[in-house]
PDB file of N, CA and C in Angstrom:
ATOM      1  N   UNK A   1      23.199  26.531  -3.007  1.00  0.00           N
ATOM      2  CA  UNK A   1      24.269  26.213  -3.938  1.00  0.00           C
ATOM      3  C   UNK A   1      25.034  25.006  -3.407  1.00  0.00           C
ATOM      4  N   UNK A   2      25.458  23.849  -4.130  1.00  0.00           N
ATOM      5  CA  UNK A   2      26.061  22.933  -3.872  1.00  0.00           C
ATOM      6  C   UNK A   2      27.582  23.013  -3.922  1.00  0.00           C
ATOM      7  N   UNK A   3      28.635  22.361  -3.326  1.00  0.00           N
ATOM      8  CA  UNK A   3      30.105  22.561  -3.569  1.00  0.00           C
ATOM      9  C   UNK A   3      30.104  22.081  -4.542  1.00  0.00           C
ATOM     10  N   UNK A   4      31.493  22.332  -5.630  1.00  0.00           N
ATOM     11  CA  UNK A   4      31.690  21.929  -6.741  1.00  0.00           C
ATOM     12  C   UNK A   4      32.407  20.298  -6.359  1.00  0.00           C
ATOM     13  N   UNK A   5      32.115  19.179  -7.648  1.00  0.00           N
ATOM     14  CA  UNK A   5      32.798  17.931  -7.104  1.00  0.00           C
ATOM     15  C   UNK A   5      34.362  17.726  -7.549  1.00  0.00           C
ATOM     16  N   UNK A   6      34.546  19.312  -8.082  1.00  0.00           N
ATOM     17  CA  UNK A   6      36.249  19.132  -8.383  1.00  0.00           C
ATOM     18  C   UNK A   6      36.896  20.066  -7.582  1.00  0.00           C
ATOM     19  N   UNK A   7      38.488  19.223  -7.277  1.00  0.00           N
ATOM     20  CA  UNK A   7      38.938  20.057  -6.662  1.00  0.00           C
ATOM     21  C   UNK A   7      40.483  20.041  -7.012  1.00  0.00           C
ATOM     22  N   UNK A   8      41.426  20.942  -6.440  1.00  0.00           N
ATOM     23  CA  UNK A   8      42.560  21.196  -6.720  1.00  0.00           C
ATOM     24  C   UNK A   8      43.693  20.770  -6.156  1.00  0.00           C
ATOM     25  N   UNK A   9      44.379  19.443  -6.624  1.00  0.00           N
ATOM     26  CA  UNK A   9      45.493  18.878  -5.682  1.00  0.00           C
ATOM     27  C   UNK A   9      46.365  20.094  -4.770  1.00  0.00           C
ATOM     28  N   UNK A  10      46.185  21.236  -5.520  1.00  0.00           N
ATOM     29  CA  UNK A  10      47.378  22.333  -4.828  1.00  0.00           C
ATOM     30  C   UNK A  10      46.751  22.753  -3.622  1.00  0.00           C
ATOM     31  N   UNK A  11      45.204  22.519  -3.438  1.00  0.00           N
ATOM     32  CA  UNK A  11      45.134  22.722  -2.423  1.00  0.00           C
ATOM     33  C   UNK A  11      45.192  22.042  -0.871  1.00  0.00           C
ATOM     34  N   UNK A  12      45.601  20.840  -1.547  1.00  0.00           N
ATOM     35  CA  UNK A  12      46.156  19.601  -0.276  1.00  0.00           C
ATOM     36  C   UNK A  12      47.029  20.017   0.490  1.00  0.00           C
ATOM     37  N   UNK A  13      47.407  20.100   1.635  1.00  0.00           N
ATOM     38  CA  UNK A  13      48.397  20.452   2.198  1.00  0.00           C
ATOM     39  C   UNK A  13      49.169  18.959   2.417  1.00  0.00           C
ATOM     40  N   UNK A  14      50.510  18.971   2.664  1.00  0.00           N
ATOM     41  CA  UNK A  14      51.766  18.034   2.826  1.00  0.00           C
ATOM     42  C   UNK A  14      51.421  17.840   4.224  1.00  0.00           C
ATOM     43  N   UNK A  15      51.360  16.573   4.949  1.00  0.00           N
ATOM     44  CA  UNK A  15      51.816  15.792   6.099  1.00  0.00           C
ATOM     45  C   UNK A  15      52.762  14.978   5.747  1.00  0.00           C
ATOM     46  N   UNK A  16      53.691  15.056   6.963  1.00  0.00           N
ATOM     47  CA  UNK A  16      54.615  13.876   6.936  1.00  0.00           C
ATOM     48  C   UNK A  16      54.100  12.727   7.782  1.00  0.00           C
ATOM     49  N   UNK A  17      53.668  12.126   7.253  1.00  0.00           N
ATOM     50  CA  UNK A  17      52.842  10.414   7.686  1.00  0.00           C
ATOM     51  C   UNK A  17      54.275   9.481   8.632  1.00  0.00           C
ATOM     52  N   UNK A  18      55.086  10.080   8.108  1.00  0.00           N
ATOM     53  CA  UNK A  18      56.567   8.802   8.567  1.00  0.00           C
ATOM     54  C   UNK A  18      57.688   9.676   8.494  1.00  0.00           C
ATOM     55  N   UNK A  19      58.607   9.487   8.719  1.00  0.00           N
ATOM     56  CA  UNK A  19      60.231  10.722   8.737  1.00  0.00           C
ATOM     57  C   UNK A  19      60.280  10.466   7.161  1.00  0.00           C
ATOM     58  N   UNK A  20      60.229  11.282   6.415  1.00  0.00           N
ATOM     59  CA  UNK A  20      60.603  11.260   4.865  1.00  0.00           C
ATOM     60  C   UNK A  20      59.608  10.929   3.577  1.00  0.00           C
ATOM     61  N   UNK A  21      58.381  10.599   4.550  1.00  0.00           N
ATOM     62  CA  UNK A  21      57.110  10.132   3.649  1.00  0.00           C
ATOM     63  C   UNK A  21      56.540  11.084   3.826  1.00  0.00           C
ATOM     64  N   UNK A  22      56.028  11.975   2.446  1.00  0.00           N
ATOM     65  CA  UNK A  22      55.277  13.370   2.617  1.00  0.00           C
ATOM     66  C   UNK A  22      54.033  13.025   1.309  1.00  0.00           C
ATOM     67  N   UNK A  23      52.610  13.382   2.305  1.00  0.00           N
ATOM     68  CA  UNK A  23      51.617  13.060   1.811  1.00  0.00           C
ATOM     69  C   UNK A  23      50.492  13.805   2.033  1.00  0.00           C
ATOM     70  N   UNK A  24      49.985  13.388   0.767  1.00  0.00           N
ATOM     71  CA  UNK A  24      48.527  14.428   0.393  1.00  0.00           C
ATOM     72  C   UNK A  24      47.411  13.560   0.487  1.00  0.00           C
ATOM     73  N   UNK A  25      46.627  14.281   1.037  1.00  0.00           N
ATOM     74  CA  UNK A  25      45.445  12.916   1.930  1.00  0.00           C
ATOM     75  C   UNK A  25      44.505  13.327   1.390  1.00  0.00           C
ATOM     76  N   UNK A  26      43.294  12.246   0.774  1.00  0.00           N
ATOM     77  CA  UNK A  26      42.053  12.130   0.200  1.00  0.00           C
ATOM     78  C   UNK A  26      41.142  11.335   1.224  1.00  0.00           C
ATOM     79  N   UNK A  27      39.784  11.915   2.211  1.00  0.00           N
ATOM     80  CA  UNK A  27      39.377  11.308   2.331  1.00  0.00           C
ATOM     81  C   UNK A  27      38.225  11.046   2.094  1.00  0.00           C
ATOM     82  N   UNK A  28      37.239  10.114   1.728  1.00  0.00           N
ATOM     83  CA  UNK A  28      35.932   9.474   1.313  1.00  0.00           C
ATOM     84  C   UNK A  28      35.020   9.249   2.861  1.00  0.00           C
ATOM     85  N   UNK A  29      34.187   8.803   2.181  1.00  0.00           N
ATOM     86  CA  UNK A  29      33.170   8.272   3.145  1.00  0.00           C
ATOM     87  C   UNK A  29      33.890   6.856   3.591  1.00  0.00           C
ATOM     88  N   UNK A  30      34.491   5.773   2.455  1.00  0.00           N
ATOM     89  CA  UNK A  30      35.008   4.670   2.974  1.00  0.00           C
ATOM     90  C   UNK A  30      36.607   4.769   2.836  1.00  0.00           C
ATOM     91  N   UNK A  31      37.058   5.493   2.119  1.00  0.00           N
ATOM     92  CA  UNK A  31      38.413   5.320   2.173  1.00  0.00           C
ATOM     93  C   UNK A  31      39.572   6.218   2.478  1.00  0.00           C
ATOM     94  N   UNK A  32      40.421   6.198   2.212  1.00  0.00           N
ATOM     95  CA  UNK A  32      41.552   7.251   2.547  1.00  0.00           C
ATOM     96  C   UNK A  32      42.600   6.881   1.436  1.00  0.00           C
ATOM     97  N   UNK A  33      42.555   8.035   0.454  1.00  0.00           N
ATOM     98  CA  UNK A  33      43.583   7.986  -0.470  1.00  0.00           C
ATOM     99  C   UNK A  33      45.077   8.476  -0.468  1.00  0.00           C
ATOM    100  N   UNK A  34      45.819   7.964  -0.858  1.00  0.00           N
ATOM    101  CA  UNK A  34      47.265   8.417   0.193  1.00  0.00           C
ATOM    102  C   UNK A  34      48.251   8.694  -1.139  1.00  0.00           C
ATOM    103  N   UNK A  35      48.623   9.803  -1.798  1.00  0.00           N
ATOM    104  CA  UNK A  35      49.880  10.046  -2.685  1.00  0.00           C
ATOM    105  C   UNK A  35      50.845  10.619  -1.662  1.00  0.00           C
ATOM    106  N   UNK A  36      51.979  10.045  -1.856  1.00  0.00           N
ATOM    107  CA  UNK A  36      53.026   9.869  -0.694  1.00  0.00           C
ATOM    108  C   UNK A  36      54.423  10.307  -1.908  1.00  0.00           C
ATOM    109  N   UNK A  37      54.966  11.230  -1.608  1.00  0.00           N
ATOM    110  CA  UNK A  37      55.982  11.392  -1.753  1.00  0.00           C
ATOM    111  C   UNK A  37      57.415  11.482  -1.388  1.00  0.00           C
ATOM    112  N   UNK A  38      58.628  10.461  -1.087  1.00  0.00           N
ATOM    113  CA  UNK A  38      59.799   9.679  -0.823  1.00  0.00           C
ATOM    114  C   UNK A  38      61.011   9.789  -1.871  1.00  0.00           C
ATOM    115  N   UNK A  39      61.935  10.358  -0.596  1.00  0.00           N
ATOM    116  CA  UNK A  39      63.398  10.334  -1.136  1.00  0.00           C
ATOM    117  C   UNK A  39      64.024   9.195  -1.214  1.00  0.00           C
ATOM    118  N   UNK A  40      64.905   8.951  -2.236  1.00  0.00           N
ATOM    119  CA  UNK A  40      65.703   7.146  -2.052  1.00  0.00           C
ATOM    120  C   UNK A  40      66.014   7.120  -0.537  1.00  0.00           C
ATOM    121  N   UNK A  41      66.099   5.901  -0.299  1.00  0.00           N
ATOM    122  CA  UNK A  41      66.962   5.567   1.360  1.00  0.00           C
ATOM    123  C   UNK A  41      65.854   5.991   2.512  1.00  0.00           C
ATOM    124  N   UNK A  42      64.655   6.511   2.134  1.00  0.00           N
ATOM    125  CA  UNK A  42      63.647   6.305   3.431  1.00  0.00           C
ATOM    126  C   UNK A  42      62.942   4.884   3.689  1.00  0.00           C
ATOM    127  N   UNK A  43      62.955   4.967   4.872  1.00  0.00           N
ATOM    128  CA  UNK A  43      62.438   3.375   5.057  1.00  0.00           C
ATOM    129  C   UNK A  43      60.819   3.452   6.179  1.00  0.00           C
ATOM    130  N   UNK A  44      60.100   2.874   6.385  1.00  0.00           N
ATOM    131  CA  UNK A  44      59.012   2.611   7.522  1.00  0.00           C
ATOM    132  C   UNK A  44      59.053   1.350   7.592  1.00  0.00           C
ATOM    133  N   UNK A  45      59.255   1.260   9.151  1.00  0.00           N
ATOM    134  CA  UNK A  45      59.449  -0.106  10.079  1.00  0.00           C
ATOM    135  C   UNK A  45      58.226  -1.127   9.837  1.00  0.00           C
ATOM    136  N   UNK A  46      58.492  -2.405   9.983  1.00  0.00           N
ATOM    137  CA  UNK A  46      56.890  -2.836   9.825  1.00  0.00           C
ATOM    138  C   UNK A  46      56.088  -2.690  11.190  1.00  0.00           C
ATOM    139  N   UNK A  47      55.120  -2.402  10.617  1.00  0.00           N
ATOM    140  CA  UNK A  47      54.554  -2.236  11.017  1.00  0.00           C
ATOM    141  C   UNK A  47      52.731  -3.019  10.687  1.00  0.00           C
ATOM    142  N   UNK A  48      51.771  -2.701  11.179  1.00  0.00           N
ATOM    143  CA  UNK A  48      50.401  -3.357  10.947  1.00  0.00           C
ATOM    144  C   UNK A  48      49.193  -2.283  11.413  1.00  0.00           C
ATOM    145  N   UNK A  49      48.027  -2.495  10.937  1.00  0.00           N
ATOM    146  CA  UNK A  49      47.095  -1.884  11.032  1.00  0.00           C
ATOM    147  C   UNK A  49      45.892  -2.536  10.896  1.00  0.00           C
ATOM    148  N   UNK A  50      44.815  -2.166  11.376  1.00  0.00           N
ATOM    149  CA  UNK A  50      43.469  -2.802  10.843  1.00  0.00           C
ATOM    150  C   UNK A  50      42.927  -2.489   9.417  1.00  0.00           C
ATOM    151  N   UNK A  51      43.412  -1.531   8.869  1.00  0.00           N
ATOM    152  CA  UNK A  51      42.910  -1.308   7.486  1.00  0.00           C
ATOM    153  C   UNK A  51      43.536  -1.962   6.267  1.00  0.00           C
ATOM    154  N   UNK A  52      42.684  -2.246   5.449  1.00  0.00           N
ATOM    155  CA  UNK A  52      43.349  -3.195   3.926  1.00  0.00           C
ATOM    156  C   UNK A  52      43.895  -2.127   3.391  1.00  0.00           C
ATOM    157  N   UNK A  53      45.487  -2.342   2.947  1.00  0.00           N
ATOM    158  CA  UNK A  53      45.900  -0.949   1.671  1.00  0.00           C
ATOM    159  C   UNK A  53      46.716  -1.517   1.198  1.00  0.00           C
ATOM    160  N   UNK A  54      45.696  -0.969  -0.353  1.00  0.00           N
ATOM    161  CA  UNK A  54      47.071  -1.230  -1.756  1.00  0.00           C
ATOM    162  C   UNK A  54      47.450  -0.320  -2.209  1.00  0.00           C
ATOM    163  N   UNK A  55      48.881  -0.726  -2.567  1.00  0.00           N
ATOM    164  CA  UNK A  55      50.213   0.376  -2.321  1.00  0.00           C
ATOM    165  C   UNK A  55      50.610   0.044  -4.428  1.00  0.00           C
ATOM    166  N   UNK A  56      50.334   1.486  -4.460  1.00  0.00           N
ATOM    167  CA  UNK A  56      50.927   1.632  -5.839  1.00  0.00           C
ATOM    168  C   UNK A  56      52.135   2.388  -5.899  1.00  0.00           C
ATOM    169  N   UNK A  57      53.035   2.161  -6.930  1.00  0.00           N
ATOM    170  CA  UNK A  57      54.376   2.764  -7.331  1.00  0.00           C
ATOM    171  C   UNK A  57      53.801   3.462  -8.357  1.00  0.00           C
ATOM    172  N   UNK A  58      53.824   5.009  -8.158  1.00  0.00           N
ATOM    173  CA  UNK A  58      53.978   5.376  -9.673  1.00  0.00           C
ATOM    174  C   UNK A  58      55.117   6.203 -10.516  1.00  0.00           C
ATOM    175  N   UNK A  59      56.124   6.043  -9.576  1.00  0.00           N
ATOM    176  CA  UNK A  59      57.310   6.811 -10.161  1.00  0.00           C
ATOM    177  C   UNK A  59      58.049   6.010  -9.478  1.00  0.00           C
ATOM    178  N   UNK A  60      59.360   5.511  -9.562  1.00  0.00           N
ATOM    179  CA  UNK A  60      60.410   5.232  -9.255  1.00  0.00           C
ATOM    180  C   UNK A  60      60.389   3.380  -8.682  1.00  0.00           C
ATOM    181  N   UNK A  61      61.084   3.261  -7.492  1.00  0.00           N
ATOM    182  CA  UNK A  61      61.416   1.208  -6.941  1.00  0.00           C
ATOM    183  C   UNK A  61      60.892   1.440  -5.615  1.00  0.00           C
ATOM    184  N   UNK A  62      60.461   0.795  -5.195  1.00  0.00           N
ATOM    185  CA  UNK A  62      60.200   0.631  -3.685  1.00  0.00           C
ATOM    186  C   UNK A  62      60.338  -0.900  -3.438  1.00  0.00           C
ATOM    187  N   UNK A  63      60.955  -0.528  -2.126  1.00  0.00           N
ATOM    188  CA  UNK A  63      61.036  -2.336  -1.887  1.00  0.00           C
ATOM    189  C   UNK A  63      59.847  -2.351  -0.520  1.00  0.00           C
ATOM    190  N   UNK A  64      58.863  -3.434  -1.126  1.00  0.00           N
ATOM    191  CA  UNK A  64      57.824  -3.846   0.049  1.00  0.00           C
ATOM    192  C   UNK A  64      58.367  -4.753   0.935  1.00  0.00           C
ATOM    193  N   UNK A  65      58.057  -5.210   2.202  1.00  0.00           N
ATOM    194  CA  UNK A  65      57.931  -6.517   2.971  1.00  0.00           C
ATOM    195  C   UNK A  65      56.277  -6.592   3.354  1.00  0.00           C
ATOM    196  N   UNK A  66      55.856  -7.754   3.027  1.00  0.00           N
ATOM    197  CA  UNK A  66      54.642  -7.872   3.527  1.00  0.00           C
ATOM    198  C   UNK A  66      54.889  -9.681   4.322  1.00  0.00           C
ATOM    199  N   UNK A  67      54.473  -9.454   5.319  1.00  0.00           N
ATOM    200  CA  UNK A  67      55.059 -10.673   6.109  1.00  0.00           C
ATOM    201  C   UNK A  67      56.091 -11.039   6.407  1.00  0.00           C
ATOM    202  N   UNK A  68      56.593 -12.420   5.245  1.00  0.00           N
ATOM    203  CA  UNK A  68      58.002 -12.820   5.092  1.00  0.00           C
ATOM    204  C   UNK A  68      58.165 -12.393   3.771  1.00  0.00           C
ATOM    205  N   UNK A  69      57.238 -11.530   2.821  1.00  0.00           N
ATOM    206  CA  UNK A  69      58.030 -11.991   1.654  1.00  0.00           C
ATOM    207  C   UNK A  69      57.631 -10.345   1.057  1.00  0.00           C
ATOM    208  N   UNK A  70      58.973 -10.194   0.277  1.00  0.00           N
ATOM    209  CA  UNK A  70      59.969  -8.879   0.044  1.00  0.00           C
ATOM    210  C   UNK A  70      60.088  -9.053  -1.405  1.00  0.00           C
ATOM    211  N   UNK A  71      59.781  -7.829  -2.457  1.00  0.00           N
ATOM    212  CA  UNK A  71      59.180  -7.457  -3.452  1.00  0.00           C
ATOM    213  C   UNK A  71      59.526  -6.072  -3.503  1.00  0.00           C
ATOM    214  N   UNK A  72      59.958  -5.974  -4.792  1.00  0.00           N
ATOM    215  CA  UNK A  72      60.641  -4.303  -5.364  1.00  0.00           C
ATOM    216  C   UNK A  72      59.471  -3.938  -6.673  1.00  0.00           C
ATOM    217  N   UNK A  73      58.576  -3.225  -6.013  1.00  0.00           N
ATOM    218  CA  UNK A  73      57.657  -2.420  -6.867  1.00  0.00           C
ATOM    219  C   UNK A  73      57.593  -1.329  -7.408  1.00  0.00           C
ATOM    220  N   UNK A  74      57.045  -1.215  -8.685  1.00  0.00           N
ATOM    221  CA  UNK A  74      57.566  -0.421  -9.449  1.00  0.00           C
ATOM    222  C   UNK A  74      56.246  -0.069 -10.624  1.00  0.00           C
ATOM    223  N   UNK A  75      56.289   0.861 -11.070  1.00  0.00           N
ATOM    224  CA  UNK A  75      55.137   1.296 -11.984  1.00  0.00           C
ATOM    225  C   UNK A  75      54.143   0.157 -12.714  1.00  0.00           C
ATOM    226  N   UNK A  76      54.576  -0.864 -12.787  1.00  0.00           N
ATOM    227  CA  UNK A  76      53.985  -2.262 -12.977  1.00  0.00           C
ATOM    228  C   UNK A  76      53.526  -3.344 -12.091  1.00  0.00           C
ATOM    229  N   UNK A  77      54.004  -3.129 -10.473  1.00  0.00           N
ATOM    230  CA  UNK A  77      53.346  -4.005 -10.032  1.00  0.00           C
ATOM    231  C   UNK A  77      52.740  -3.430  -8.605  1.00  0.00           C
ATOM    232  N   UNK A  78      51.485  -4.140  -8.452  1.00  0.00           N
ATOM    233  CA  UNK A  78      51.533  -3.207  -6.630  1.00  0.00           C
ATOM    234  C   UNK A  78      51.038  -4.426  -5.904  1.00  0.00           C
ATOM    235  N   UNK A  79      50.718  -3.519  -4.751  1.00  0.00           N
ATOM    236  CA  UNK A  79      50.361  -4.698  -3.449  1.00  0.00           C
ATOM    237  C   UNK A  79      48.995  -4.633  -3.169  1.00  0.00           C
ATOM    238  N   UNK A  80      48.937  -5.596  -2.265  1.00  0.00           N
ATOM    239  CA  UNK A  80      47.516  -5.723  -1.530  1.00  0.00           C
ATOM    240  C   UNK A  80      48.123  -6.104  -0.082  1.00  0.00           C
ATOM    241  N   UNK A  81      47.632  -5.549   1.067  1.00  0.00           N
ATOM    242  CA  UNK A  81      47.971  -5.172   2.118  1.00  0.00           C
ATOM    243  C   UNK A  81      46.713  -6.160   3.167  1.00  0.00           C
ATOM    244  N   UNK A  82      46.682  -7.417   3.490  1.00  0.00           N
ATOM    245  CA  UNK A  82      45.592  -7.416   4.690  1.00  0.00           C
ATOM    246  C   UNK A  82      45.512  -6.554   5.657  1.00  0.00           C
ATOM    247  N   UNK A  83      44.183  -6.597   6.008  1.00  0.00           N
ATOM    248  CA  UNK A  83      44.186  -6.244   7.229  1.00  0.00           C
ATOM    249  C   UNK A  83      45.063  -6.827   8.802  1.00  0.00           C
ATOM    250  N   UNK A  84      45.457  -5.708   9.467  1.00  0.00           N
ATOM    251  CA  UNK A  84      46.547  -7.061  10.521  1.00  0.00           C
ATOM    252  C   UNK A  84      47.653  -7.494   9.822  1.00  0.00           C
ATOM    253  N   UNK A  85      48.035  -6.679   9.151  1.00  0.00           N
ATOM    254  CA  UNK A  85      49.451  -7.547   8.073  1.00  0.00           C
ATOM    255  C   UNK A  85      50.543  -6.997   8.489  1.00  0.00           C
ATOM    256  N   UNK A  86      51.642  -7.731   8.986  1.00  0.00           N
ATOM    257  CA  UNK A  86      52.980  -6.881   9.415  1.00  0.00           C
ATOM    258  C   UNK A  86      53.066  -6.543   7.865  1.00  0.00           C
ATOM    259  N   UNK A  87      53.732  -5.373   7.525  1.00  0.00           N
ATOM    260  CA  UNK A  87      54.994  -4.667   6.318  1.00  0.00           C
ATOM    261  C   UNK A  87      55.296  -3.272   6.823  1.00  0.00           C
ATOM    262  N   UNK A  88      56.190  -3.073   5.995  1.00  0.00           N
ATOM    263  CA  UNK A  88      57.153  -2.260   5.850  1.00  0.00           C
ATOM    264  C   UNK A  88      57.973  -1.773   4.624  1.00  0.00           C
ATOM    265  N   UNK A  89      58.706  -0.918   4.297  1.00  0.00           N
ATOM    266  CA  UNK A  89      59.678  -0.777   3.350  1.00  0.00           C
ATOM    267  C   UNK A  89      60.405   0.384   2.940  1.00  0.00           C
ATOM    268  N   UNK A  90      61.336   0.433   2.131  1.00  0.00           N
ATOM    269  CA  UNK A  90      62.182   1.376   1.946  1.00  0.00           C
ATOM    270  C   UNK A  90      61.967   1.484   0.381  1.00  0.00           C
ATOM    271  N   UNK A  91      61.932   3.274  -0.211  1.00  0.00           N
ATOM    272  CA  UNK A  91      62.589   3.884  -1.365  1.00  0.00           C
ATOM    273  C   UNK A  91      63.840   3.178  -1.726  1.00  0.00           C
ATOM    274  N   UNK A  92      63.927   2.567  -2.839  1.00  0.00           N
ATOM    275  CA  UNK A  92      65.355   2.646  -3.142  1.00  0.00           C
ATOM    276  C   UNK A  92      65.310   3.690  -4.179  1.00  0.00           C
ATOM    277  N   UNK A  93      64.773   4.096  -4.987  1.00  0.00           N
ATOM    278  CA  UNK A  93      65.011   5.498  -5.022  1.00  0.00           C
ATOM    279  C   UNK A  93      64.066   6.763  -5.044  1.00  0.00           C
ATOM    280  N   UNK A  94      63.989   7.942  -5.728  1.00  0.00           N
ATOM    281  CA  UNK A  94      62.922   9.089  -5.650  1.00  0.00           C
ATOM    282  C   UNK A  94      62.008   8.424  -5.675  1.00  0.00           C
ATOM    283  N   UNK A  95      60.427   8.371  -5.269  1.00  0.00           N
ATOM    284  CA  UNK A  95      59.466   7.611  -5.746  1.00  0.00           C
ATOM    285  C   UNK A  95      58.357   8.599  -5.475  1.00  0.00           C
ATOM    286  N   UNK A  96      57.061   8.148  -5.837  1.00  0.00           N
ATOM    287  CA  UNK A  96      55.533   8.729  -6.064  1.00  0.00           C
ATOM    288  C   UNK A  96      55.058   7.728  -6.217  1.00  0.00           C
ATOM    289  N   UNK A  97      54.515   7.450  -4.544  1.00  0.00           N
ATOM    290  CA  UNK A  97      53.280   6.477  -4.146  1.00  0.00           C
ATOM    291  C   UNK A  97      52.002   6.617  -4.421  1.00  0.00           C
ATOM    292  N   UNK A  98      51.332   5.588  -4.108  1.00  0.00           N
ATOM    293  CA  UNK A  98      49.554   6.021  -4.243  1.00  0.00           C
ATOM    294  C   UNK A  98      49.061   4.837  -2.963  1.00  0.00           C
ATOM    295  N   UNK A  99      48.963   5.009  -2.315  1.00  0.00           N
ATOM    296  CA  UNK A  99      48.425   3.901  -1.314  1.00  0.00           C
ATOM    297  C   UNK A  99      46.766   4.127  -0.817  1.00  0.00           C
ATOM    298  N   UNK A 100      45.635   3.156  -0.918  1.00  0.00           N
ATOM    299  CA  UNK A 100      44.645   3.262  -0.749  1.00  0.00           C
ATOM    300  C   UNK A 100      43.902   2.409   0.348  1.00  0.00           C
ATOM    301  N   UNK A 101      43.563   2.858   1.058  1.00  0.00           N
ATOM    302  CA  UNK A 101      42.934   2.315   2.793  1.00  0.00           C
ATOM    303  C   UNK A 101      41.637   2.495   2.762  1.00  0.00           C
ATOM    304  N   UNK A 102      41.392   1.488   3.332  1.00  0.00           N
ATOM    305  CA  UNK A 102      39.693   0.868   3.348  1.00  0.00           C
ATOM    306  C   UNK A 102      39.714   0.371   4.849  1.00  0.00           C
ATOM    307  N   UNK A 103      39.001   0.680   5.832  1.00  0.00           N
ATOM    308  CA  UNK A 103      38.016   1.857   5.950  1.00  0.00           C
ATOM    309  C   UNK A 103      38.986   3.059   6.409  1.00  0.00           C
ATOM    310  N   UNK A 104      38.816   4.418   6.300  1.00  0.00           N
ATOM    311  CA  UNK A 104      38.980   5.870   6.110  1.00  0.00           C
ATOM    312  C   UNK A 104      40.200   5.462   7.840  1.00  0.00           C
ATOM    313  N   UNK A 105      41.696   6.146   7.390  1.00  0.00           N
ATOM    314  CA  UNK A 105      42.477   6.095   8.493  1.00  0.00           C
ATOM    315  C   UNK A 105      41.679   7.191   8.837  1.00  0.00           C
ATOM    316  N   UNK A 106      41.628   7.651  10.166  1.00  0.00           N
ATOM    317  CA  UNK A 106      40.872   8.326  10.858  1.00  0.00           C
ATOM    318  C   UNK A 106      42.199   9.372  11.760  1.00  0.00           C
ATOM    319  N   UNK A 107      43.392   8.569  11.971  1.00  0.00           N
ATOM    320  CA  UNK A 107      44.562   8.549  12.659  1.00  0.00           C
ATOM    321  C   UNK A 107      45.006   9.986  11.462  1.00  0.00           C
ATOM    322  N   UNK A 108      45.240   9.843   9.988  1.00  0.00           N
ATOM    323  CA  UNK A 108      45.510  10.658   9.555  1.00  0.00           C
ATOM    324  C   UNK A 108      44.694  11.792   8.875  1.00  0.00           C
ATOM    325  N   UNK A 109      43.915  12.024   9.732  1.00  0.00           N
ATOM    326  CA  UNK A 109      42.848  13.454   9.211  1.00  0.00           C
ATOM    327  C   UNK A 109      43.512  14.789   9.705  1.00  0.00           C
TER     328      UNK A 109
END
């Protein structure tokens, strides 16, 4: 018998990835899917990584920094993340992320 290919977000369990960033982790063969859930006023330092991730808003403002340049995203616009890229950013308010990493964080399994 094969596993079924659907499955049940309820059965994700919550990590906190960052102080206030609480997330439900998808991982693939190549990627790592990240819905992140954030209270207004949380922030993550910049920071960098070897993996490419684009960072979707799907509920609420987030303010990005990617490098030098600082962008308030929102259900209409997202990012693209190099690899090696300083960013960072803060909720400005409730929000529901989607952030997607290529190749598979390994750090958050």
């Amino acid at each position: 018998m094969t596993e079924s290919p659907f499955y049940s977000f309820d059965d994700i369990l919550v990590k906190e990835i960052a102080p206030g960033f609480f997330s439900k982790l998808i991982h693939t063969s190549g990627n790592t899917i990240n819905f992140i859930e954030v209270k207004a006023g949380n922030h993550v330092a910049l920071h960098k990584h070897p993996h490419e991730q684009y960072t979707f808003v799907l509920e609420g403002e987030f303010e990005l920094t990617i490098n030098d340049d600082t962008r308030v995203l929102n259900p209409g616009l997202f990012a693209l993340v190099p690899s090696d890229t300083l960013h960072g950013g803060t909720s400005l308010t409730d929000c529901k992320l989607l952030d997607i990493f290529s190749p598979v964080r390994e750090d958050y399994r």
